[in-house]
PDB file of N, CA and C in Angstrom:
ATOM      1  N   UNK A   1     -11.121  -9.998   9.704  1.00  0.00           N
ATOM      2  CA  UNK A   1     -12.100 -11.051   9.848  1.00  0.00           C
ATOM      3  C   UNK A   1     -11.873 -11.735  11.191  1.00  0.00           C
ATOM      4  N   UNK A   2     -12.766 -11.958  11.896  1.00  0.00           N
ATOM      5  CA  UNK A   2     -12.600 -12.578  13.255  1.00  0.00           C
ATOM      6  C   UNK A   2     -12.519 -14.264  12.919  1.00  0.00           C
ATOM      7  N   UNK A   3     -11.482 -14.792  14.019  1.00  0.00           N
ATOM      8  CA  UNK A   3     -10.935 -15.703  14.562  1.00  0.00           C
ATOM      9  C   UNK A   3     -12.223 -16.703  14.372  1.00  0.00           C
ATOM     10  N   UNK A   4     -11.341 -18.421  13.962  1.00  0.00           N
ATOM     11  CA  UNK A   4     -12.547 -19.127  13.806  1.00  0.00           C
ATOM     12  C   UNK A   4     -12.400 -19.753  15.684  1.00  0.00           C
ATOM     13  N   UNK A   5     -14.012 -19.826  15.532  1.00  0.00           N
ATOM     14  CA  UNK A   5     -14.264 -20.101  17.569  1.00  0.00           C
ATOM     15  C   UNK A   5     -13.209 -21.027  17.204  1.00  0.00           C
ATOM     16  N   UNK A   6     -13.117 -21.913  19.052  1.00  0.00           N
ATOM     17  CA  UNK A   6     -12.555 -22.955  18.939  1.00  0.00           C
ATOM     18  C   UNK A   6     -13.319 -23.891  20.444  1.00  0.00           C
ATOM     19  N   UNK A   7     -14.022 -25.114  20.179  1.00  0.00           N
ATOM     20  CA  UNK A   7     -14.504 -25.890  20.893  1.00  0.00           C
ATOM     21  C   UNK A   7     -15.630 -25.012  22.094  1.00  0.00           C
ATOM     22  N   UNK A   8     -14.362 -24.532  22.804  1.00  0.00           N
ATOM     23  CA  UNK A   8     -14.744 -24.035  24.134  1.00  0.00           C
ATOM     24  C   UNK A   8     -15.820 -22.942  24.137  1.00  0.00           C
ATOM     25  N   UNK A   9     -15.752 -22.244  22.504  1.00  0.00           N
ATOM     26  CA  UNK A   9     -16.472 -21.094  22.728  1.00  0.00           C
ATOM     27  C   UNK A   9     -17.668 -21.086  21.824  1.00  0.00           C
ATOM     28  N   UNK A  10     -18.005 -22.156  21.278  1.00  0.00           N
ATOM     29  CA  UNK A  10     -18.918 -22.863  20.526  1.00  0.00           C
ATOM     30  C   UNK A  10     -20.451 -22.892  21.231  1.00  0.00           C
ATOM     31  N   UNK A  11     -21.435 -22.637  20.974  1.00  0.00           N
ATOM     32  CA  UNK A  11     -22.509 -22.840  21.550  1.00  0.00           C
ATOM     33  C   UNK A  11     -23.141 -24.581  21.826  1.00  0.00           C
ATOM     34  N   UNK A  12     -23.767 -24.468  23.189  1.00  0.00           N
ATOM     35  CA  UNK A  12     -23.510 -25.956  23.651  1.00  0.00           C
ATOM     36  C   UNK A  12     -24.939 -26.356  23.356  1.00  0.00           C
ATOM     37  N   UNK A  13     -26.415 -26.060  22.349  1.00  0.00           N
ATOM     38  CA  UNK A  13     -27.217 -26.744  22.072  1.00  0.00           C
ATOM     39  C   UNK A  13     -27.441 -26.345  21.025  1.00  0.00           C
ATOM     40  N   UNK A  14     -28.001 -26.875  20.096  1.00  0.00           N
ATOM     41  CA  UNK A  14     -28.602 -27.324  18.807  1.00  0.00           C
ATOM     42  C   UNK A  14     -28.857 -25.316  17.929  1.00  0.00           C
ATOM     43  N   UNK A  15     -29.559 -25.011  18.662  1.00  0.00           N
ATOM     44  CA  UNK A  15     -30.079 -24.104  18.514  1.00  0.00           C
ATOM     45  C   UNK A  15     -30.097 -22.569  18.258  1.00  0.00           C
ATOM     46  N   UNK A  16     -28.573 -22.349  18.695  1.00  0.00           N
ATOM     47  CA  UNK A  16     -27.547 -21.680  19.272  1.00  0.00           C
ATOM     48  C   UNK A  16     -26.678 -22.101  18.002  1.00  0.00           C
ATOM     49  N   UNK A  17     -26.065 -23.105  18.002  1.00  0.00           N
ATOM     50  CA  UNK A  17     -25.302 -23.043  16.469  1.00  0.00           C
ATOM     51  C   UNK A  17     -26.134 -22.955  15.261  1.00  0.00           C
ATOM     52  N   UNK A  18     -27.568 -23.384  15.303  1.00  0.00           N
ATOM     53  CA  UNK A  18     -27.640 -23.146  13.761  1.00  0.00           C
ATOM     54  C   UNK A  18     -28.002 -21.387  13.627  1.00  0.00           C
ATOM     55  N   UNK A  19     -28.346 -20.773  14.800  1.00  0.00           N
ATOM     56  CA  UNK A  19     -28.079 -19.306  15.016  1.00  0.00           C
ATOM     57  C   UNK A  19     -27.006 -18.895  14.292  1.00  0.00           C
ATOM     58  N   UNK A  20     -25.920 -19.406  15.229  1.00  0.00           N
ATOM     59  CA  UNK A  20     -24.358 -18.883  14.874  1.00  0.00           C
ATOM     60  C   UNK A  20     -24.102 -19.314  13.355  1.00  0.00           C
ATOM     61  N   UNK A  21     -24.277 -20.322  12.767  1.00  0.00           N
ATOM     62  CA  UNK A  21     -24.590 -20.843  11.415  1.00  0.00           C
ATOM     63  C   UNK A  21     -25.285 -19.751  10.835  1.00  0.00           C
ATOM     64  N   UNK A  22     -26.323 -19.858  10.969  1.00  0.00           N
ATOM     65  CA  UNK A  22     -27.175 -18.300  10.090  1.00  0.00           C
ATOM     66  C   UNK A  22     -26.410 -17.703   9.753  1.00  0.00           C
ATOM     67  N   UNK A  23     -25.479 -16.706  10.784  1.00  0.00           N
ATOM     68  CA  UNK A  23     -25.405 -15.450  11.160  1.00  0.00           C
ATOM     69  C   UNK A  23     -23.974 -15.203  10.354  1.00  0.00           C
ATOM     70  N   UNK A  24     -23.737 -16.578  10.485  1.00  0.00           N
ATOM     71  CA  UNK A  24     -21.879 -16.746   9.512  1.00  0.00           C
ATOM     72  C   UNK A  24     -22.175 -16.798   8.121  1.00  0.00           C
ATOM     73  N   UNK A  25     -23.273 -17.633   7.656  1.00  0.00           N
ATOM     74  CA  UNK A  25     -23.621 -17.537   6.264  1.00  0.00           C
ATOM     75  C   UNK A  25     -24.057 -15.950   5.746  1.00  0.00           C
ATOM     76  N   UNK A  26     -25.210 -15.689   6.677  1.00  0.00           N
ATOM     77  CA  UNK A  26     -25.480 -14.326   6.450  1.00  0.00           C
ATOM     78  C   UNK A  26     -24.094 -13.103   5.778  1.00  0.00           C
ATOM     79  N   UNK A  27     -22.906 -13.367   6.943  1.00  0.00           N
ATOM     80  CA  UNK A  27     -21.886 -12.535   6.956  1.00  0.00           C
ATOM     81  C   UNK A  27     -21.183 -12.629   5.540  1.00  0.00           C
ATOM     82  N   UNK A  28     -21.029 -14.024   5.428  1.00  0.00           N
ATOM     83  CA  UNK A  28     -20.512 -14.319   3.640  1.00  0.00           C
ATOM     84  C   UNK A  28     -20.787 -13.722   2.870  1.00  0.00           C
ATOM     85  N   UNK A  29     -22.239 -14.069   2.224  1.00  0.00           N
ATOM     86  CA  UNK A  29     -23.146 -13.712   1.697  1.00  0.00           C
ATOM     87  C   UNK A  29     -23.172 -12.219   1.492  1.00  0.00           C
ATOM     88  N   UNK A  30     -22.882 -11.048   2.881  1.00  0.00           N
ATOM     89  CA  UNK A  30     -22.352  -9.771   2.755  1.00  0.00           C
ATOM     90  C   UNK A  30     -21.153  -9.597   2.001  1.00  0.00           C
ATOM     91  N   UNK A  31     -19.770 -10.197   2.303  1.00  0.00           N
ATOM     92  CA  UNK A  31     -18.741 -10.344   1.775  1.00  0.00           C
ATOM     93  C   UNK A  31     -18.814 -10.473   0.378  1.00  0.00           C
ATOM     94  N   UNK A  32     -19.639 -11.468  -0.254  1.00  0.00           N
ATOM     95  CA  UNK A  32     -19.879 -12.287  -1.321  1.00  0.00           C
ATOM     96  C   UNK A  32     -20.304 -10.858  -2.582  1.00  0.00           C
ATOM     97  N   UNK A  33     -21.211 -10.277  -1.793  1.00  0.00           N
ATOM     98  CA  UNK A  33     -22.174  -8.915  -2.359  1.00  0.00           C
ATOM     99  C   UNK A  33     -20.854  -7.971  -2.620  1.00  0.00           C
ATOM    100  N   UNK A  34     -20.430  -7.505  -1.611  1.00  0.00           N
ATOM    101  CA  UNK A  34     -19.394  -6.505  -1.683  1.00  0.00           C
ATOM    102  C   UNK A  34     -18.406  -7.126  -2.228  1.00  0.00           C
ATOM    103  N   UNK A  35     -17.753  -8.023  -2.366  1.00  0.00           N
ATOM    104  CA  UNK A  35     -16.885  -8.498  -3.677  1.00  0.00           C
ATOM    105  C   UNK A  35     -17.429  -8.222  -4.852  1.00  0.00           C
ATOM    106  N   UNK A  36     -18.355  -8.772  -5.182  1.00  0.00           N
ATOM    107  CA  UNK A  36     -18.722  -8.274  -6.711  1.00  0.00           C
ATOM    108  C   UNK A  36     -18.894  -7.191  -7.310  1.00  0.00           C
ATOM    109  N   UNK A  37     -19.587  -6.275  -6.038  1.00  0.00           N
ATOM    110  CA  UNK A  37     -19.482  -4.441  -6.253  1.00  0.00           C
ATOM    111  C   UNK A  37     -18.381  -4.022  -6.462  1.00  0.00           C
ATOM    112  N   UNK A  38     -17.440  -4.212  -5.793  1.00  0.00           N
ATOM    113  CA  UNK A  38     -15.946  -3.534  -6.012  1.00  0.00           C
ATOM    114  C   UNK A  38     -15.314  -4.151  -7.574  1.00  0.00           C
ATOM    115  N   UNK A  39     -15.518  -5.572  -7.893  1.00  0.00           N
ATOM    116  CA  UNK A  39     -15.311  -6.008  -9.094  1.00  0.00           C
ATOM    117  C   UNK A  39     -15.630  -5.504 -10.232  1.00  0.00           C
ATOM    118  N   UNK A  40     -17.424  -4.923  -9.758  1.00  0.00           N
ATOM    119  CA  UNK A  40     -17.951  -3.963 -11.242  1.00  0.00           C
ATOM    120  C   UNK A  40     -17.071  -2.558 -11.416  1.00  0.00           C
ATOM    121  N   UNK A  41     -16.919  -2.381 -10.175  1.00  0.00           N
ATOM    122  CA  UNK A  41     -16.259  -1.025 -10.008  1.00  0.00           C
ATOM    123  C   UNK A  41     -14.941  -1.082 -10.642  1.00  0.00           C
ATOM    124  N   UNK A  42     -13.970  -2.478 -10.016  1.00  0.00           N
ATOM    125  CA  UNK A  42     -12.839  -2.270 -10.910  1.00  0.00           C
ATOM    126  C   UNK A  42     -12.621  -2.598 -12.168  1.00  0.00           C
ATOM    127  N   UNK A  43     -13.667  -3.545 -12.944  1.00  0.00           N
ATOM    128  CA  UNK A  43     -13.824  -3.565 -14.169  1.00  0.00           C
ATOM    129  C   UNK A  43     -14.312  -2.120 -14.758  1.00  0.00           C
ATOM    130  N   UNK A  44     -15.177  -1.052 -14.132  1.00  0.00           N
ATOM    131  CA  UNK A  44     -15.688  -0.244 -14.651  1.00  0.00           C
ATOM    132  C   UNK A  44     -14.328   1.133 -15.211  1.00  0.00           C
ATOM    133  N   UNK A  45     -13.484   1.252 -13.747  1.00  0.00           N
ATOM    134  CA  UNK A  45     -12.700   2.034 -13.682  1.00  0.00           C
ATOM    135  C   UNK A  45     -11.524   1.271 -14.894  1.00  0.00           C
ATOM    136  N   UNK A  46     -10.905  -0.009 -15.405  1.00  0.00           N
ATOM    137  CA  UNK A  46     -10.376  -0.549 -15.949  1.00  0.00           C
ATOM    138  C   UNK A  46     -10.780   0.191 -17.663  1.00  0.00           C
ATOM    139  N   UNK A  47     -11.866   0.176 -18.053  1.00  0.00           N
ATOM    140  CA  UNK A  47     -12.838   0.317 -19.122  1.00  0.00           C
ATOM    141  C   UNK A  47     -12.620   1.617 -19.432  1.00  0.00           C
ATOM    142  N   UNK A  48     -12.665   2.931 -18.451  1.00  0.00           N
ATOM    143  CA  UNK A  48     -12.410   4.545 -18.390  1.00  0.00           C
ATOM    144  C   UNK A  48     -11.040   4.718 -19.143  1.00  0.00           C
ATOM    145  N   UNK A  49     -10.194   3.793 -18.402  1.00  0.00           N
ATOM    146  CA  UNK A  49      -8.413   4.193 -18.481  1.00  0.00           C
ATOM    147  C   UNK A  49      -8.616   3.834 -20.069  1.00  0.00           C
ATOM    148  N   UNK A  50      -8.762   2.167 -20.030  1.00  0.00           N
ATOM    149  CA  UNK A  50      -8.557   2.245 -21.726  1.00  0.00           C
ATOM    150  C   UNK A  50      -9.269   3.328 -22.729  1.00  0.00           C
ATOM    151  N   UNK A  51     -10.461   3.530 -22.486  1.00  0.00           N
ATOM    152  CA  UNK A  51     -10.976   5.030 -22.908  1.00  0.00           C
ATOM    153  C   UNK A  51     -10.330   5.936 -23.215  1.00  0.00           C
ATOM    154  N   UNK A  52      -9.374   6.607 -21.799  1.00  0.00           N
ATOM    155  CA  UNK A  52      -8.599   7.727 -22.046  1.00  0.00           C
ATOM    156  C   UNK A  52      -7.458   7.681 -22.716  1.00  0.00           C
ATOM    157  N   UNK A  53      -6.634   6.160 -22.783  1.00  0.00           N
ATOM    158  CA  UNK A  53      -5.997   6.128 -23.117  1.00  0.00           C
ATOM    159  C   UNK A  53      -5.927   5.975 -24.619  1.00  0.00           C
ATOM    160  N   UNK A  54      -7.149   5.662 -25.117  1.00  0.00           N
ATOM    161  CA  UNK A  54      -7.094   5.248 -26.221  1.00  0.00           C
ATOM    162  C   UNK A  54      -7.301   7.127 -27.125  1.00  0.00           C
ATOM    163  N   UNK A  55      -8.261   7.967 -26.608  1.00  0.00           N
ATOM    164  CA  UNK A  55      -8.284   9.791 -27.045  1.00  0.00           C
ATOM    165  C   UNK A  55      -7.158  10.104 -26.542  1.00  0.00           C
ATOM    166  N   UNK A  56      -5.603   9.805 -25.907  1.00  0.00           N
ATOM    167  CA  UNK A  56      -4.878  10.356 -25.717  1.00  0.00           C
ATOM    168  C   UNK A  56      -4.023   9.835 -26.658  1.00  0.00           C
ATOM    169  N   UNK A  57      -3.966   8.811 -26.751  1.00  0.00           N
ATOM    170  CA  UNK A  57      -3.071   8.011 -28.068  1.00  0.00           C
ATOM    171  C   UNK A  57      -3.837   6.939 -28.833  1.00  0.00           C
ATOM    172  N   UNK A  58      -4.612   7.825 -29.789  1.00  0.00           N
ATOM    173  CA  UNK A  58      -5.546   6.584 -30.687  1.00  0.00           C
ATOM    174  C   UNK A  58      -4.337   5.682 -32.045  1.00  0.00           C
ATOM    175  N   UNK A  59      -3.185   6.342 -31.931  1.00  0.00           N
ATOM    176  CA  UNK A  59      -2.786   5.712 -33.141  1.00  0.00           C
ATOM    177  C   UNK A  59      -2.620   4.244 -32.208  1.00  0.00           C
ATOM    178  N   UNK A  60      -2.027   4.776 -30.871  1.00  0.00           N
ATOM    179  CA  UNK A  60      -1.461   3.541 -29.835  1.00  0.00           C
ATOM    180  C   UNK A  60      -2.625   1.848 -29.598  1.00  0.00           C
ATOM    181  N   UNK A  61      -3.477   2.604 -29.819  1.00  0.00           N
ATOM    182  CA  UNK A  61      -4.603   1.899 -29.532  1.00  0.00           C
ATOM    183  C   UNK A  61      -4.742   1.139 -30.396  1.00  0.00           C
ATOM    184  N   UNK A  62      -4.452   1.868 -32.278  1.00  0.00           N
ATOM    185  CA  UNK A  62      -4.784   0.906 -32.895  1.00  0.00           C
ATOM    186  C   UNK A  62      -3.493  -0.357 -33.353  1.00  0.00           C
ATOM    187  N   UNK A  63      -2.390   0.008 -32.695  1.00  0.00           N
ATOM    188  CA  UNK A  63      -1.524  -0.936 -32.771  1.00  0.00           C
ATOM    189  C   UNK A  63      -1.806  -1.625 -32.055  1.00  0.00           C
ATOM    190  N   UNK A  64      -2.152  -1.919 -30.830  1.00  0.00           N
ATOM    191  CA  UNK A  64      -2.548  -2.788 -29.954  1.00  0.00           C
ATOM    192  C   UNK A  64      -3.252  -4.158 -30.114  1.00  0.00           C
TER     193      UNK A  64
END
């Protein structure tokens, strides 16, 4: 993740930061998306194992 600006490298009118504003929310908002995908994914892959694990050892399962 890139470096937060600092003063100097900040855009110097109005117009220009709420740009740079956009463009940072925008980027989140990507982040935000792809967090939750990988989440379904690792809940999904989480869900398989207990699956297999449970046809590889159902007595195990039902002690559980």
């Amino acid at each position: 993740m890139t470096a937060m600006l600092n003063r100097t490298q900040l855009p110097d009118n109005i117009d220009a930061l709420k740009a740079l504003l956009s463009a940072k929310s925008a980027q989140i908002d990507a982040f935000e998306q792809e967090r939750a995908a990988w989440q379904v994914e690792r809940e999904a892959l989480r869900q398989d194992k207990q699956g297999d694990q449970q046809e590889i050892c159902p007595s195990d399962a039902v002690a559980r």
